[in-house]
PDB file of N, CA and C in Angstrom:
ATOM      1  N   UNK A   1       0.837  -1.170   0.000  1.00  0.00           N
ATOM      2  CA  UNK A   1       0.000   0.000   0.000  1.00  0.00           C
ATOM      3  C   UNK A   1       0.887   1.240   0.000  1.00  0.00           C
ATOM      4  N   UNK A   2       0.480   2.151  -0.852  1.00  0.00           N
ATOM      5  CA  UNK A   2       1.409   3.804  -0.668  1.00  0.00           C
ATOM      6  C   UNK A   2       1.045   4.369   0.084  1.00  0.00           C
ATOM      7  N   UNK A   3       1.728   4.193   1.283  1.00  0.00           N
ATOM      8  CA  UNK A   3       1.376   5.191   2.853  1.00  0.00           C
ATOM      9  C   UNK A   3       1.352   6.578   1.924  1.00  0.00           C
ATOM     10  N   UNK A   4       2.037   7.323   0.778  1.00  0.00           N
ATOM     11  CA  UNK A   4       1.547   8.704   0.563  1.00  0.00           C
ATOM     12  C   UNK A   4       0.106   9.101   0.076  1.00  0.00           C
ATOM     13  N   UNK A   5      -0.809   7.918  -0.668  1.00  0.00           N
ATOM     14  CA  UNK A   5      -2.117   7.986  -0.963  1.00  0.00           C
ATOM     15  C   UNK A   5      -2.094   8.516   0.293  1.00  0.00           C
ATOM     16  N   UNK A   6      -3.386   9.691  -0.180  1.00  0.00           N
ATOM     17  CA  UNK A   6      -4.296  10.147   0.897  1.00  0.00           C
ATOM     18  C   UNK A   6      -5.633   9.254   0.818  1.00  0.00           C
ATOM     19  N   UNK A   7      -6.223   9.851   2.487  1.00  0.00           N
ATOM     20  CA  UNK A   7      -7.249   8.583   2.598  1.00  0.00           C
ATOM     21  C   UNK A   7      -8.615   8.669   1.691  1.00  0.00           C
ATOM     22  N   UNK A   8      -9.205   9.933   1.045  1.00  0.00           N
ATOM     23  CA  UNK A   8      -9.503  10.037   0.011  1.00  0.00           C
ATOM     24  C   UNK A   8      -9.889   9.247  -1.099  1.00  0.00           C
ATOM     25  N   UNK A   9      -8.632   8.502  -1.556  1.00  0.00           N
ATOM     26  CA  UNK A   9      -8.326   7.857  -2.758  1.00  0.00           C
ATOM     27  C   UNK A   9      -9.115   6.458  -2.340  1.00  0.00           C
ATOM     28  N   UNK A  10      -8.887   6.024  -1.173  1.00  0.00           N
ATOM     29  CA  UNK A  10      -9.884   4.607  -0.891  1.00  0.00           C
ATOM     30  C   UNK A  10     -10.926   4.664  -0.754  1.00  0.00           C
ATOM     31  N   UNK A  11     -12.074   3.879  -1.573  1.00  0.00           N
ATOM     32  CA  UNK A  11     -12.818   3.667  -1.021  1.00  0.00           C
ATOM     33  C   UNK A  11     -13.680   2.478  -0.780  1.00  0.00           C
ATOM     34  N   UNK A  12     -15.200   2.423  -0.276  1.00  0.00           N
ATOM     35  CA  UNK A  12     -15.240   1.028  -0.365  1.00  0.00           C
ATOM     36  C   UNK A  12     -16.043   0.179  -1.851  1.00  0.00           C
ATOM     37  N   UNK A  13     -16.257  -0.981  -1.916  1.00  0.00           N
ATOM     38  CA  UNK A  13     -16.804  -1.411  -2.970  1.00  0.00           C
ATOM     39  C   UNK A  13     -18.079  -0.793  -3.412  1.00  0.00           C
ATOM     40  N   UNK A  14     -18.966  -0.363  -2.650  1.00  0.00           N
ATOM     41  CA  UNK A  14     -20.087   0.054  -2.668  1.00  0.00           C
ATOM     42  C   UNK A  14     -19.907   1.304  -3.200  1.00  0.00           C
ATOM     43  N   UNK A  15     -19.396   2.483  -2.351  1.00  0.00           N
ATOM     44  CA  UNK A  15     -18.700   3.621  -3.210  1.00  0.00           C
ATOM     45  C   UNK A  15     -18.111   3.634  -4.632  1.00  0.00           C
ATOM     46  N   UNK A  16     -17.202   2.884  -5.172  1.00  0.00           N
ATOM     47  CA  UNK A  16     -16.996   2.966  -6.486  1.00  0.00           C
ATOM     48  C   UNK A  16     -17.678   2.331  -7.387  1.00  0.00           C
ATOM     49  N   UNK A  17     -18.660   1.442  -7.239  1.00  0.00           N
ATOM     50  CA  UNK A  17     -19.639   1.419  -8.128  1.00  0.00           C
ATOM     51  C   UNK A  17     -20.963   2.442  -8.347  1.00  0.00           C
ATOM     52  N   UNK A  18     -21.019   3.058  -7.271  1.00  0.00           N
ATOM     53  CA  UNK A  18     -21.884   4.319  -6.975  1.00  0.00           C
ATOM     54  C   UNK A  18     -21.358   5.510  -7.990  1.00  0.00           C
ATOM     55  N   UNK A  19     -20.088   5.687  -7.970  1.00  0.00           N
ATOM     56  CA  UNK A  19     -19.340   6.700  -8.799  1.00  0.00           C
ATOM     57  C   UNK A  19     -18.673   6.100  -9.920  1.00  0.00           C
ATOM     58  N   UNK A  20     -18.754   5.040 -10.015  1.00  0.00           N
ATOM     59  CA  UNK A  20     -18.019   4.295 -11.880  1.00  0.00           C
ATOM     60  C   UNK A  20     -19.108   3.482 -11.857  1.00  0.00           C
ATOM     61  N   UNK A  21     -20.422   3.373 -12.375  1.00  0.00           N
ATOM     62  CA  UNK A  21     -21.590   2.623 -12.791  1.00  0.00           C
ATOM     63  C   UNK A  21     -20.639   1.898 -13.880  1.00  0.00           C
ATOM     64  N   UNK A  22     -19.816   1.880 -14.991  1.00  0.00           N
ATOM     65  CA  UNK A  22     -19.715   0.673 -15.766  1.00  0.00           C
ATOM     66  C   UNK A  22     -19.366  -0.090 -15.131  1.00  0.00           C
ATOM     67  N   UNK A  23     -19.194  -0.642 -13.786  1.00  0.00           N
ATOM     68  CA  UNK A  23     -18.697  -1.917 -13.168  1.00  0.00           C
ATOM     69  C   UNK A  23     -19.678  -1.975 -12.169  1.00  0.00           C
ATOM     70  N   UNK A  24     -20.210  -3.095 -12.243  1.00  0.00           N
ATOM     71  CA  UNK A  24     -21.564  -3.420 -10.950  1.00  0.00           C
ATOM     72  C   UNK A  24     -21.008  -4.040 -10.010  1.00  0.00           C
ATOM     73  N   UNK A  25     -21.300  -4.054  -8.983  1.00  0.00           N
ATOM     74  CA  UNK A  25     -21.086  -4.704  -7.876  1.00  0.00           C
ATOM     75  C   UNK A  25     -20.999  -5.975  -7.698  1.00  0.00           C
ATOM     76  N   UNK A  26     -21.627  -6.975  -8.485  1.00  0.00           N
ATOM     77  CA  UNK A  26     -20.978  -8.342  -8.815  1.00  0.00           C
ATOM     78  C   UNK A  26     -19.893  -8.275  -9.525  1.00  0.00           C
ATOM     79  N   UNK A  27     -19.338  -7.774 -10.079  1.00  0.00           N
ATOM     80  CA  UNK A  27     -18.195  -7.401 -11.319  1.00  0.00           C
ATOM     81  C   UNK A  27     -17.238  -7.629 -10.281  1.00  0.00           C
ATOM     82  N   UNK A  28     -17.274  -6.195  -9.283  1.00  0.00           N
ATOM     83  CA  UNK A  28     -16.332  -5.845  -8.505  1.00  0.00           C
ATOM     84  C   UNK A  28     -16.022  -6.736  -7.458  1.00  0.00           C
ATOM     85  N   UNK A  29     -17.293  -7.222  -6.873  1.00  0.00           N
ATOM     86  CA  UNK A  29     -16.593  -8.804  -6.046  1.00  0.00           C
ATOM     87  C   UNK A  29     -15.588  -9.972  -6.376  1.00  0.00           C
ATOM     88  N   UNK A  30     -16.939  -9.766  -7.562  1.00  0.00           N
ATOM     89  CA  UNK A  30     -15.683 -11.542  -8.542  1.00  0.00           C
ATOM     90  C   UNK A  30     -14.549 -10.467  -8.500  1.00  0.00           C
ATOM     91  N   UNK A  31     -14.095  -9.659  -9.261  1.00  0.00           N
ATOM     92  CA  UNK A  31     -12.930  -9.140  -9.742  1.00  0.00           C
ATOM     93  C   UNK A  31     -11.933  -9.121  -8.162  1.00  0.00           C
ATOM     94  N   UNK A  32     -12.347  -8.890  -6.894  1.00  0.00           N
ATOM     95  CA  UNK A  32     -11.394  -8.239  -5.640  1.00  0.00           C
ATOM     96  C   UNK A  32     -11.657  -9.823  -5.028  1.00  0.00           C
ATOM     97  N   UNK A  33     -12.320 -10.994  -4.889  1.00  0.00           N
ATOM     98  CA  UNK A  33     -12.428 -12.628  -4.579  1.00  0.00           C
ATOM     99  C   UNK A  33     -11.027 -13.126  -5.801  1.00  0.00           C
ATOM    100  N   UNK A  34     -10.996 -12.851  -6.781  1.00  0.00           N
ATOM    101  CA  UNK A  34      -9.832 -13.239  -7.773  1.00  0.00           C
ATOM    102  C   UNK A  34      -8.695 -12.824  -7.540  1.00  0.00           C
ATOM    103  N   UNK A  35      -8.361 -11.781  -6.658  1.00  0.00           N
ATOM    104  CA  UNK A  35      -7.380 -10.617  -6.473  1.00  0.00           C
ATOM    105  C   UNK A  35      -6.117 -11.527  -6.973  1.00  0.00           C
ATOM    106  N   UNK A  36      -5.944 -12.312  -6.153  1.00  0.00           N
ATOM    107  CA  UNK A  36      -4.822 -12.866  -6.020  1.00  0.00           C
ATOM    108  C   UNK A  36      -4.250 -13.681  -7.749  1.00  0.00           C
ATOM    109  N   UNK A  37      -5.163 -14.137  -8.299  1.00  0.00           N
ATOM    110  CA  UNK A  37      -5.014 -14.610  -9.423  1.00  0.00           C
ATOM    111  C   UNK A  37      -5.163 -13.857 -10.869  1.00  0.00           C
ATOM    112  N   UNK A  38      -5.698 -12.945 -10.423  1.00  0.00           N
ATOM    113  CA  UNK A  38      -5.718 -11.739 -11.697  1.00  0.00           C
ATOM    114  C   UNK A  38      -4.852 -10.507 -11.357  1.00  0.00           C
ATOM    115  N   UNK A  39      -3.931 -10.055 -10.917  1.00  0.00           N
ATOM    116  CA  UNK A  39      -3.107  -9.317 -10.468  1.00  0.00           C
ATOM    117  C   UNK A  39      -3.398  -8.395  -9.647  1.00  0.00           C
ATOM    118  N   UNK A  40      -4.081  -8.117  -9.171  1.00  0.00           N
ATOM    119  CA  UNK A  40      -5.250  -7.104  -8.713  1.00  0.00           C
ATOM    120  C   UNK A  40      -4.420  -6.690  -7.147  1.00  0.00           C
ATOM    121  N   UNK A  41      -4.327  -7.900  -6.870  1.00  0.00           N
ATOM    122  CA  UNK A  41      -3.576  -8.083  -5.408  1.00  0.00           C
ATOM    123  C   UNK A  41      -2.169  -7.190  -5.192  1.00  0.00           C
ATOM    124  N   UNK A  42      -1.355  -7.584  -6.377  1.00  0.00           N
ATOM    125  CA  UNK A  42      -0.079  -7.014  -6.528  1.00  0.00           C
ATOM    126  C   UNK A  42      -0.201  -5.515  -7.228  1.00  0.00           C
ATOM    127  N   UNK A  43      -0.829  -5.269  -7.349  1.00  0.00           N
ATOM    128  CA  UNK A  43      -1.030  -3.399  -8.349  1.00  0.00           C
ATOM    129  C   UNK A  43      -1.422  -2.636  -6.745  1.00  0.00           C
ATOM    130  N   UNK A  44      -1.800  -3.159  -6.118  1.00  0.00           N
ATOM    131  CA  UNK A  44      -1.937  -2.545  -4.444  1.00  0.00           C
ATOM    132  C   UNK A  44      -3.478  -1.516  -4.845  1.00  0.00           C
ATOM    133  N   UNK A  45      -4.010  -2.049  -5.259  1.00  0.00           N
ATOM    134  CA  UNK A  45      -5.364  -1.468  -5.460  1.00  0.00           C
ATOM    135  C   UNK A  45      -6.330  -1.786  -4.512  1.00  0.00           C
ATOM    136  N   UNK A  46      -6.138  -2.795  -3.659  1.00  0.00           N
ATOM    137  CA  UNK A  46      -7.242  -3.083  -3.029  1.00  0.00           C
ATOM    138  C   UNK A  46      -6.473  -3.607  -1.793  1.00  0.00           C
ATOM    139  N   UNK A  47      -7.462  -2.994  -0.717  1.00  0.00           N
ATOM    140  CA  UNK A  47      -6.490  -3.653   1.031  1.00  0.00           C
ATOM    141  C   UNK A  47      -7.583  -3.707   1.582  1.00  0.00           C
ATOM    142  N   UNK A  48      -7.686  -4.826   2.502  1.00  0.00           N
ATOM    143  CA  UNK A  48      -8.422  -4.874   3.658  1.00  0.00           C
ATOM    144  C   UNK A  48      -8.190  -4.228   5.070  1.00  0.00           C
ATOM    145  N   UNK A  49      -9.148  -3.482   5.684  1.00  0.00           N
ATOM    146  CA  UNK A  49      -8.853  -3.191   6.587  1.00  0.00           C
ATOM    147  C   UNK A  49     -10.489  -3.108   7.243  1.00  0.00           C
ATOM    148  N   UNK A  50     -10.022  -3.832   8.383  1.00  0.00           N
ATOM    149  CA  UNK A  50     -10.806  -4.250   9.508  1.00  0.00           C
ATOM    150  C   UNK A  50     -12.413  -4.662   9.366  1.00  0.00           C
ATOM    151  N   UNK A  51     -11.513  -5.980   8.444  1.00  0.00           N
ATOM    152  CA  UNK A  51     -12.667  -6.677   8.104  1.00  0.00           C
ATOM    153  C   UNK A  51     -13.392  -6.174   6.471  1.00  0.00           C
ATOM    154  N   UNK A  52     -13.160  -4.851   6.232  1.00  0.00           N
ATOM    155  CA  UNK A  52     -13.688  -4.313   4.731  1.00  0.00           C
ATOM    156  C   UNK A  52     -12.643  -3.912   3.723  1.00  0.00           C
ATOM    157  N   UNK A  53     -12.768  -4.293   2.501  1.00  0.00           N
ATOM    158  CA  UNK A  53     -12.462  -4.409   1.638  1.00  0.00           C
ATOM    159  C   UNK A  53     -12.315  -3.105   1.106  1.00  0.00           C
ATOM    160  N   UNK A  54     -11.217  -2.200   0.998  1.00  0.00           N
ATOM    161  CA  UNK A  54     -11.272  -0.722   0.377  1.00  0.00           C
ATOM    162  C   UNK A  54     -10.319  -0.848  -1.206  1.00  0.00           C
ATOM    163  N   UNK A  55     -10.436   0.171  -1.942  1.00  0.00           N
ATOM    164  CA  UNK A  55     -10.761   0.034  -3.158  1.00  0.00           C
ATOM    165  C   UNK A  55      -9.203   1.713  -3.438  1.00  0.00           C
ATOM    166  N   UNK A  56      -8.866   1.308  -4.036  1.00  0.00           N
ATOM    167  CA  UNK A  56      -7.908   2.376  -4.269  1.00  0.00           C
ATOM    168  C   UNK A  56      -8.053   3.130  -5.704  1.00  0.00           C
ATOM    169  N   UNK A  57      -8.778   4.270  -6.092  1.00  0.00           N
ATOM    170  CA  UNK A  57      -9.482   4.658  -7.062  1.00  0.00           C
ATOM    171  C   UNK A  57      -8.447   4.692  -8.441  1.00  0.00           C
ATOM    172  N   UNK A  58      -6.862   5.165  -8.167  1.00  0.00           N
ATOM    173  CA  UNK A  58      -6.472   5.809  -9.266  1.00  0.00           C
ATOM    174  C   UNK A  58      -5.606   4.051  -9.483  1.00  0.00           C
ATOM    175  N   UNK A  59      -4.942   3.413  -8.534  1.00  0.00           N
ATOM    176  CA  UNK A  59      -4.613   2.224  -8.886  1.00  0.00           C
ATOM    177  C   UNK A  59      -5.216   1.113  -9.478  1.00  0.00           C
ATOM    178  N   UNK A  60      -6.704   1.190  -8.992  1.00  0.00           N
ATOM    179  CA  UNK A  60      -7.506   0.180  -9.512  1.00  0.00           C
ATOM    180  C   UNK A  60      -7.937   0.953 -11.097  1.00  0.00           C
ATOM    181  N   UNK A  61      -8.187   1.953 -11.535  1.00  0.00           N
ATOM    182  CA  UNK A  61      -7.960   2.135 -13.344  1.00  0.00           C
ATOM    183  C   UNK A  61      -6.488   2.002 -13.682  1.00  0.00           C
ATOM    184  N   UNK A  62      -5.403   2.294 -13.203  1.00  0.00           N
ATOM    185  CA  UNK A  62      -4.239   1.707 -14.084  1.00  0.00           C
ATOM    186  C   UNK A  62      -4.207   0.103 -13.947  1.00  0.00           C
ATOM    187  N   UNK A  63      -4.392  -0.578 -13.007  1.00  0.00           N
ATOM    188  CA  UNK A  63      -4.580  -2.171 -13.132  1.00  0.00           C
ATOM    189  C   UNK A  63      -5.567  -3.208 -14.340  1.00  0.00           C
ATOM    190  N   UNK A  64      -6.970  -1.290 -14.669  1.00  0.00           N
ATOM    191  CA  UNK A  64      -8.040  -1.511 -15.305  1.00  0.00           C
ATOM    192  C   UNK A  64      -7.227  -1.584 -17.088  1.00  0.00           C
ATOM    193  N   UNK A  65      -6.380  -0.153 -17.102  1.00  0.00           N
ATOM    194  CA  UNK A  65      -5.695  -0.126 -18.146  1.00  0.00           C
ATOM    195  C   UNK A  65      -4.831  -1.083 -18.590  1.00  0.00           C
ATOM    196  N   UNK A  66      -4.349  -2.276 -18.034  1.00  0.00           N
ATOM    197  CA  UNK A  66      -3.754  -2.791 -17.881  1.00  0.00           C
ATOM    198  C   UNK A  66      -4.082  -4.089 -18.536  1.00  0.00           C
ATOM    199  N   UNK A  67      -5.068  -4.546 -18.865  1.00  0.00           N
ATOM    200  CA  UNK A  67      -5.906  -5.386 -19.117  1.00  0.00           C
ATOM    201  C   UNK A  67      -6.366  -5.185 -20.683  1.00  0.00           C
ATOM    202  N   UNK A  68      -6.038  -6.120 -21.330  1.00  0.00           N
ATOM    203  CA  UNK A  68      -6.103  -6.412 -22.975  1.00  0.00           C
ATOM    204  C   UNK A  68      -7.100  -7.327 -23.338  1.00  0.00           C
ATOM    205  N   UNK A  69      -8.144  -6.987 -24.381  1.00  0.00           N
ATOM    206  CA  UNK A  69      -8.755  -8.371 -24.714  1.00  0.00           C
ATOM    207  C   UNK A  69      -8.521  -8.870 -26.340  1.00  0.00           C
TER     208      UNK A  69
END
């Protein structure tokens, strides 16, 4: 995690589908349950803390950019 992110930049799952509607909230589960196997884990986009799942806004679109089909 970048201790310089401000706390801002996290938020939770519910929040960024509220403010980025192209990804629904099943999207975003499967996608942060996969973390570990789709890189998601290692781009430091997503941390748990105390018990909830927070969402790191500008890391989780370069991880998004990141992704080819």
């Amino acid at each position: 995690m970048d201790i310089k992110s401000p706390l801002e930049d996290w938020i939770t799952k519910e929040q960024f589908v509220k403010a980025y509607p192209a990804l629904n909230l099943s999207q975003v589960q499967y996608l942060i349950r996969s973390r570990k196997h789709n890189g998601l884990s290692k781009s430091g986009a997503v941390s748990k803390v105390g018990g909830r799942m927070l969402i790191h806004k500008n890391k989780f679109a370069e991880w998004i950019a990141t992704k080819v089909c």
